[in-house]
Protein backbone atom coordinates (compact mmCIF):
# COMPACT_ATOMS: atom_id res chain seq x y z
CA UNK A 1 18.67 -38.02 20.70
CA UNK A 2 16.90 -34.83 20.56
CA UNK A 3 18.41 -31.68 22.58
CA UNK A 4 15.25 -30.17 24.65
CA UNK A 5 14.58 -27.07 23.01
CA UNK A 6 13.54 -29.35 20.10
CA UNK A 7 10.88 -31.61 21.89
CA UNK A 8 8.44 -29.46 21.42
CA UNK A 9 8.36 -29.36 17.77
CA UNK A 10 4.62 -30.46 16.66
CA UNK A 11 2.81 -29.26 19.48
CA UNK A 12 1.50 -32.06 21.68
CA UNK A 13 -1.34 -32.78 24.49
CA UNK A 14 -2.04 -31.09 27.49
CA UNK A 15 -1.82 -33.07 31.21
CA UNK A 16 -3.83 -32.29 33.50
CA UNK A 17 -6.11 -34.44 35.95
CA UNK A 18 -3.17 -36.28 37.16
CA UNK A 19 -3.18 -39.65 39.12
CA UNK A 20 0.51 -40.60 39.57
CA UNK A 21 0.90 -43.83 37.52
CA UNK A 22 4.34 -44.34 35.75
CA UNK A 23 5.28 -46.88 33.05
CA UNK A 24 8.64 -47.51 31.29
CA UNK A 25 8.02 -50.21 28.92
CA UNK A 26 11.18 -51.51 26.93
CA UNK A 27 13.14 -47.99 27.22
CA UNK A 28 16.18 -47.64 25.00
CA UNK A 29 18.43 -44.56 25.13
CA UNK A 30 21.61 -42.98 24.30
CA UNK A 31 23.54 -39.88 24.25
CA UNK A 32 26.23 -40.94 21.44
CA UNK A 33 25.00 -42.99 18.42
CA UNK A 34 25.32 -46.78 18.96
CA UNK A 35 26.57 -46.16 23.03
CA UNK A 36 23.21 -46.99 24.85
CA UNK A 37 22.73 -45.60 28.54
CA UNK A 38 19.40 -47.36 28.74
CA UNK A 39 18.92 -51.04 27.35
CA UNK A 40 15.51 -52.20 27.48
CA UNK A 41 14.17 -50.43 30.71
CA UNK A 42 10.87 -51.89 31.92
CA UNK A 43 9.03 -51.09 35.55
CA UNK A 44 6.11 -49.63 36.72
CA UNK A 45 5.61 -47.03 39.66
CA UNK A 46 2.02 -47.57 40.82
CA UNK A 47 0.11 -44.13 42.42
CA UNK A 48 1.46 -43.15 45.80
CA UNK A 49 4.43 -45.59 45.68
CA UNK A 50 8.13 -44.81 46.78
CA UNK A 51 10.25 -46.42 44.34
CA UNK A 52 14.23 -46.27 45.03
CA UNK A 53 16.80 -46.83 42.22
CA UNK A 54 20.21 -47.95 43.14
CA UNK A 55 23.17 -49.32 41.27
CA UNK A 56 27.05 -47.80 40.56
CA UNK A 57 27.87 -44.46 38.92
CA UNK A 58 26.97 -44.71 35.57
CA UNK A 59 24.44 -47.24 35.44
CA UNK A 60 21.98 -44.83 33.97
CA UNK A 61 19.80 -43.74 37.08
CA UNK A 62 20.04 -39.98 36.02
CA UNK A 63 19.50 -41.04 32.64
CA UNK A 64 15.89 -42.50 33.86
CA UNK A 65 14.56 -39.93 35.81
CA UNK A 66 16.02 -37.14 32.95
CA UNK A 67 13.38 -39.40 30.71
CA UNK A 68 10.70 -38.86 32.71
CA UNK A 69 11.17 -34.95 32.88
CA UNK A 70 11.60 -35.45 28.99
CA UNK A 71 14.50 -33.30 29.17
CA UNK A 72 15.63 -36.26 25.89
CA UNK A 73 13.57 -38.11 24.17
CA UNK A 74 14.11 -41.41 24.33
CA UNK A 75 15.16 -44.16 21.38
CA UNK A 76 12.61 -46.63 21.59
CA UNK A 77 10.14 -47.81 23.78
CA UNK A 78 7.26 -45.63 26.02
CA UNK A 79 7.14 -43.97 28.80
CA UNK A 80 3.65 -43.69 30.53
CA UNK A 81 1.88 -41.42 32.84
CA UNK A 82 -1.57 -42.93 33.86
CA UNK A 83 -1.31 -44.75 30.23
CA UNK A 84 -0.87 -41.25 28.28
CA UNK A 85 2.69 -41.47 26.66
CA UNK A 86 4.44 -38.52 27.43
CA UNK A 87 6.10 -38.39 23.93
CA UNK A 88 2.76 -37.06 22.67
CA UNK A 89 2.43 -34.14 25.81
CA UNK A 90 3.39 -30.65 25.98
CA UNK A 91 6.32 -30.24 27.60
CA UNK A 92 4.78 -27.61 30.33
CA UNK A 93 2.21 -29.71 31.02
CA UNK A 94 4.21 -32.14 31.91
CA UNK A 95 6.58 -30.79 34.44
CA UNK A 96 3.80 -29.00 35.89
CA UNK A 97 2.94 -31.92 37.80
CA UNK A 98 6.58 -33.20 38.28
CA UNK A 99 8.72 -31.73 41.30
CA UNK A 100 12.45 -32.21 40.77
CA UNK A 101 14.88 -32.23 43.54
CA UNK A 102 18.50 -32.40 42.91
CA UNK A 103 21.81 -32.65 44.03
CA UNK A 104 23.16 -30.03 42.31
CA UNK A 105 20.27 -27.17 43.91
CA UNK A 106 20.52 -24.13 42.09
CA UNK A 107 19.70 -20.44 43.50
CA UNK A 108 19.61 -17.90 41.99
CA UNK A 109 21.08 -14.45 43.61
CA UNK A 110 17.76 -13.56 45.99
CA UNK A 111 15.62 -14.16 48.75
CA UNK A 112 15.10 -17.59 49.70
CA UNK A 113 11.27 -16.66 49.35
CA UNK A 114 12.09 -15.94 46.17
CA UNK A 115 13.91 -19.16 45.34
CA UNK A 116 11.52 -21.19 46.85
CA UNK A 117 8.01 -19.43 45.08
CA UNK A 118 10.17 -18.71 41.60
CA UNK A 119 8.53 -15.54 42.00
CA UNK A 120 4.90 -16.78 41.06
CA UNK A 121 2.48 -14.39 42.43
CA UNK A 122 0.21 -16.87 43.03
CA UNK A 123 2.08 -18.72 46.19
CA UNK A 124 1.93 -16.32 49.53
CA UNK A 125 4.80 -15.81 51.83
CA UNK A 126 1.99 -17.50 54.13
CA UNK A 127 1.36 -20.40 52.36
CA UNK A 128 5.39 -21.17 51.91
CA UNK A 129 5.42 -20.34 55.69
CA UNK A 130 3.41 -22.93 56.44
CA UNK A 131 4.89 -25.35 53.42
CA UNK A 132 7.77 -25.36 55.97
CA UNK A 133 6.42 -25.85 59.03
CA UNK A 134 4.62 -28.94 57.27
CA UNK A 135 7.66 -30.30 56.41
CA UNK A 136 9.63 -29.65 59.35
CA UNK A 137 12.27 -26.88 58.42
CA UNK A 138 10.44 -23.75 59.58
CA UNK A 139 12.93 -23.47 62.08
CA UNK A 140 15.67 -23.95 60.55
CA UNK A 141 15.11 -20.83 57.78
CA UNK A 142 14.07 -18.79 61.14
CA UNK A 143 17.59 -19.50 61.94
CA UNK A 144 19.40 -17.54 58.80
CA UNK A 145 19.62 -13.65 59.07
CA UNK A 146 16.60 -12.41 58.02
CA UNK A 147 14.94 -15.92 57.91
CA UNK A 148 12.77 -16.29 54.38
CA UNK A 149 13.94 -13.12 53.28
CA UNK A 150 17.82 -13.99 53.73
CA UNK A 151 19.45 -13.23 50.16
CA UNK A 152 22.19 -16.22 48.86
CA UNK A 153 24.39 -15.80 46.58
CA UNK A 154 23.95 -17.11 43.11
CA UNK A 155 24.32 -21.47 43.41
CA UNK A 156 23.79 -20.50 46.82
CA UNK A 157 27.35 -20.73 47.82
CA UNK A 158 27.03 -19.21 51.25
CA UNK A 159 24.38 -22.29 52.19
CA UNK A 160 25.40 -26.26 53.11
CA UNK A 161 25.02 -28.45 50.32
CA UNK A 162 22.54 -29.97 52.71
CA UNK A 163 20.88 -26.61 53.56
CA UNK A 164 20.48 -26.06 49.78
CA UNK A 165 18.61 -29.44 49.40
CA UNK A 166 16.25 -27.75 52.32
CA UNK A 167 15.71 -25.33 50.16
CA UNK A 168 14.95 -27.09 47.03
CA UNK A 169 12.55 -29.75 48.99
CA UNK A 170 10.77 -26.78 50.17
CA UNK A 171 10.42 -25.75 46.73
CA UNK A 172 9.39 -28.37 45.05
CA UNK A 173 6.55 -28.95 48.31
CA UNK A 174 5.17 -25.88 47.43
CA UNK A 175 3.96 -26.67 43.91
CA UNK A 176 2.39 -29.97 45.45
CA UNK A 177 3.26 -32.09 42.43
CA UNK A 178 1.54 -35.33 41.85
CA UNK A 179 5.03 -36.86 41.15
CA UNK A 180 8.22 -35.79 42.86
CA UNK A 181 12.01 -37.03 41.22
CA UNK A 182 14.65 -36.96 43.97
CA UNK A 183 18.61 -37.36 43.87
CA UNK A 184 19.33 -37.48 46.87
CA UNK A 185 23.04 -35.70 47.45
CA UNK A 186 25.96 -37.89 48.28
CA UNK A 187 28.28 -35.18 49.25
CA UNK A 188 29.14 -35.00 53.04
CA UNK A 189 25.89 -33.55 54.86
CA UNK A 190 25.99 -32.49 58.54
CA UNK A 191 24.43 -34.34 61.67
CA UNK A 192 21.38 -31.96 61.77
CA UNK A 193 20.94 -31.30 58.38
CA UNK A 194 20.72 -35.14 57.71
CA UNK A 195 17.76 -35.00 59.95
CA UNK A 196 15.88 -32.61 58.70
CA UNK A 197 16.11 -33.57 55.03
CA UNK A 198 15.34 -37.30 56.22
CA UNK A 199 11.94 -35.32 57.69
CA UNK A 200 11.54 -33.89 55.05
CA UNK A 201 12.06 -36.92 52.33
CA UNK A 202 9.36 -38.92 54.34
CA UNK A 203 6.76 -35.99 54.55
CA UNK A 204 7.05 -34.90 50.58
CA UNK A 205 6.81 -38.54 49.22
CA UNK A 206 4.05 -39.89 51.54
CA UNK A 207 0.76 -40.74 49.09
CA UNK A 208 3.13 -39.19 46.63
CA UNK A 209 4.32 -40.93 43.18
CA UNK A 210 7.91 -41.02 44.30
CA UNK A 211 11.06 -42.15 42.38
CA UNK A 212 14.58 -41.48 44.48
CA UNK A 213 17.72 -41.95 43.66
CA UNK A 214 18.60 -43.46 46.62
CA UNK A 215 22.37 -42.93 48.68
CA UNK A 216 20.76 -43.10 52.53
CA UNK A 217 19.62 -46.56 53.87
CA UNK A 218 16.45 -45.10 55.43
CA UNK A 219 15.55 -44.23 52.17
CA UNK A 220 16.26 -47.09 50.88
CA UNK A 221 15.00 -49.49 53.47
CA UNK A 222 11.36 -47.69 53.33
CA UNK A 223 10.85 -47.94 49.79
CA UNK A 224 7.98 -50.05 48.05
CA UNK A 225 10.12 -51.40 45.61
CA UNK A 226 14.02 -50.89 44.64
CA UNK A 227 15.26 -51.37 41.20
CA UNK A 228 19.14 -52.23 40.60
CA UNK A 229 20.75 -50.65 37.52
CA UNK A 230 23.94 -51.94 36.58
CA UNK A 231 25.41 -51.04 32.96
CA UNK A 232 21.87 -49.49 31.76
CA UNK A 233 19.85 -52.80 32.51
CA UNK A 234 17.80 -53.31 35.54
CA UNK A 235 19.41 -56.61 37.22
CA UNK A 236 17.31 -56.45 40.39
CA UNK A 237 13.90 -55.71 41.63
CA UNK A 238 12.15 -56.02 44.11
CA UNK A 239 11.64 -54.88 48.26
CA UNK A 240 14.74 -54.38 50.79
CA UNK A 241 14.44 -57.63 52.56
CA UNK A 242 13.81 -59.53 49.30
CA UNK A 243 16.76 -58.31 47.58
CA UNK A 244 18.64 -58.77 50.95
CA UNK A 245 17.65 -62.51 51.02
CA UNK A 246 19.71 -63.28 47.18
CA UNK A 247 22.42 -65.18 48.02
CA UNK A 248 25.65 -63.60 46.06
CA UNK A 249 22.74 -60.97 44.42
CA UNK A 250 24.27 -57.52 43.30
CA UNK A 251 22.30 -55.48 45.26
CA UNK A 252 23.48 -57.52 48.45
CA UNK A 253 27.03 -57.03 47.50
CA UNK A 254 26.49 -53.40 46.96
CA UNK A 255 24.90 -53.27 50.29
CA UNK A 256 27.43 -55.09 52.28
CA UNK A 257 30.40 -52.41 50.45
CA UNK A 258 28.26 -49.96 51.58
CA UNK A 259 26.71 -50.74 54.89
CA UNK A 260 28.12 -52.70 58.03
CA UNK A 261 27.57 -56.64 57.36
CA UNK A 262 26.33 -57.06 60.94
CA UNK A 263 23.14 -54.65 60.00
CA UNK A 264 22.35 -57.65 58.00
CA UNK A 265 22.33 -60.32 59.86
CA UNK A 266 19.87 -58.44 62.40
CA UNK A 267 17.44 -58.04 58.90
């Protein structure tokens, strides 16, 4: 495992026309010598697609989307981006056209402009403006003293964790990346923010290379494919109702733990 400030070491090839095309082929990874997260990872996200990975804590679905970022380098295998291995890329290149939303959002101690442009003098308070109202939360910043120029506090304490996501959707919208990485949060999120972040989810990843780390059935139920992780191998894969129609499968147990068994039998 390398740490990230030493990926860079030997230059590498710039990205840039980008179509959205993703390929793990045979991934192996791990953090601790001989203790591998990832065993043998193989799928393929084709352009525009939503792809949803579920499966307990643990089962390496940070890991997998940490890969892609190339915040490690992986063990063995490839990792492909329209069939350019991203081992061989620059590193700013590459996250150029990746937007990364997380559960853990961080902001820094400023304007929520400010958080959401990083302070690049090339996006307009007009164009994020609009960004918003685009992806349906326009509203709800109007709503905060001072709307878009409302200051937070540093991890944006005095925000929802919800509200935070918002903000970090919004973000990531802004830069229109050809691929967008979400984990979506599992901590308790209110009524209306729940909404808005489910507008949101549907309006960022449509025509959009997509891969979600998925807690919410909607999410779940509209993906184009869903991949089951269980102890770093992928045991599953395949669309909602196909993985719903394994008899004793994993990712219909995890689904009946999770979700009401009658939702099932009206599948």
């Amino acid at each position: 495992m390398e740490a990230d400030e030493n990926l860079e070491k030997g230059g590498g090839k710039e990205l840039k026309a980008v179509q959205g095309n993703i390929r793990f082929e045979n991934v192996r990874f791990e953090y601790t010598p001989n203790e591998e997260v990832l065993k043998g990872i193989t799928f393929e996200v084709k352009q525009g697609q939503t792809v949803a990975i579920v499966g307990a804590t643990g089962a390496g679905k940070s890991t997998i989307i940490n890969l892609l970022s190339r915040f490690y380098d992986i063990k063995s295998g490839a990792i492909y981006i329209d069939e350019v291995d991203i081992s061989t890329l620059t590193l700013d290149s590459l996250r150029k056209h990746i937007g990364v939303v997380l559960q853990d959002v961080f902001l820094f101690a400023d304007s929520i402009l400010n958080n959401i442009t990083l302070q690049n003098p090339q996006i307009t308070e007009e164009e994020v403006i609009q960004a918003a109202k685009d992806i349906g939360i326009h509203n709800f910043l109007m709503q905060l003293p001072e709307g878009y120029h409302y200051n937070v506090k540093e991890r944006g304490t005095m925000l929802s964790a919800g509200q935070r996501q918002l903000i970090a959707f919004l973000r990531a919208y802004v830069y229109q990346p050809e691929i967008l990485i979400l984990d979506e949060a599992t901590s308790s999120v209110d009524t209306y923010s729940e909404k808005l972040i489910q507008q949101a989810t549907d309006k960022i990843t449509r025509g959009r290379t997509s891969i979600i780390i998925a807690h919410r059935l909607t999410t779940i139920e509209k993906a184009d494919k869903i991949i089951v992780l269980d102890k770093g191998s992928i045991v599953e894969m395949g669309s909602h109702r196909e993985l719903l129609a394994l008899e004793n499968g994993y990712y219909r147990n995890l689904y009946e733990v999770q979700f009401n068994k009658k939702e099932i039998e009206n599948q």
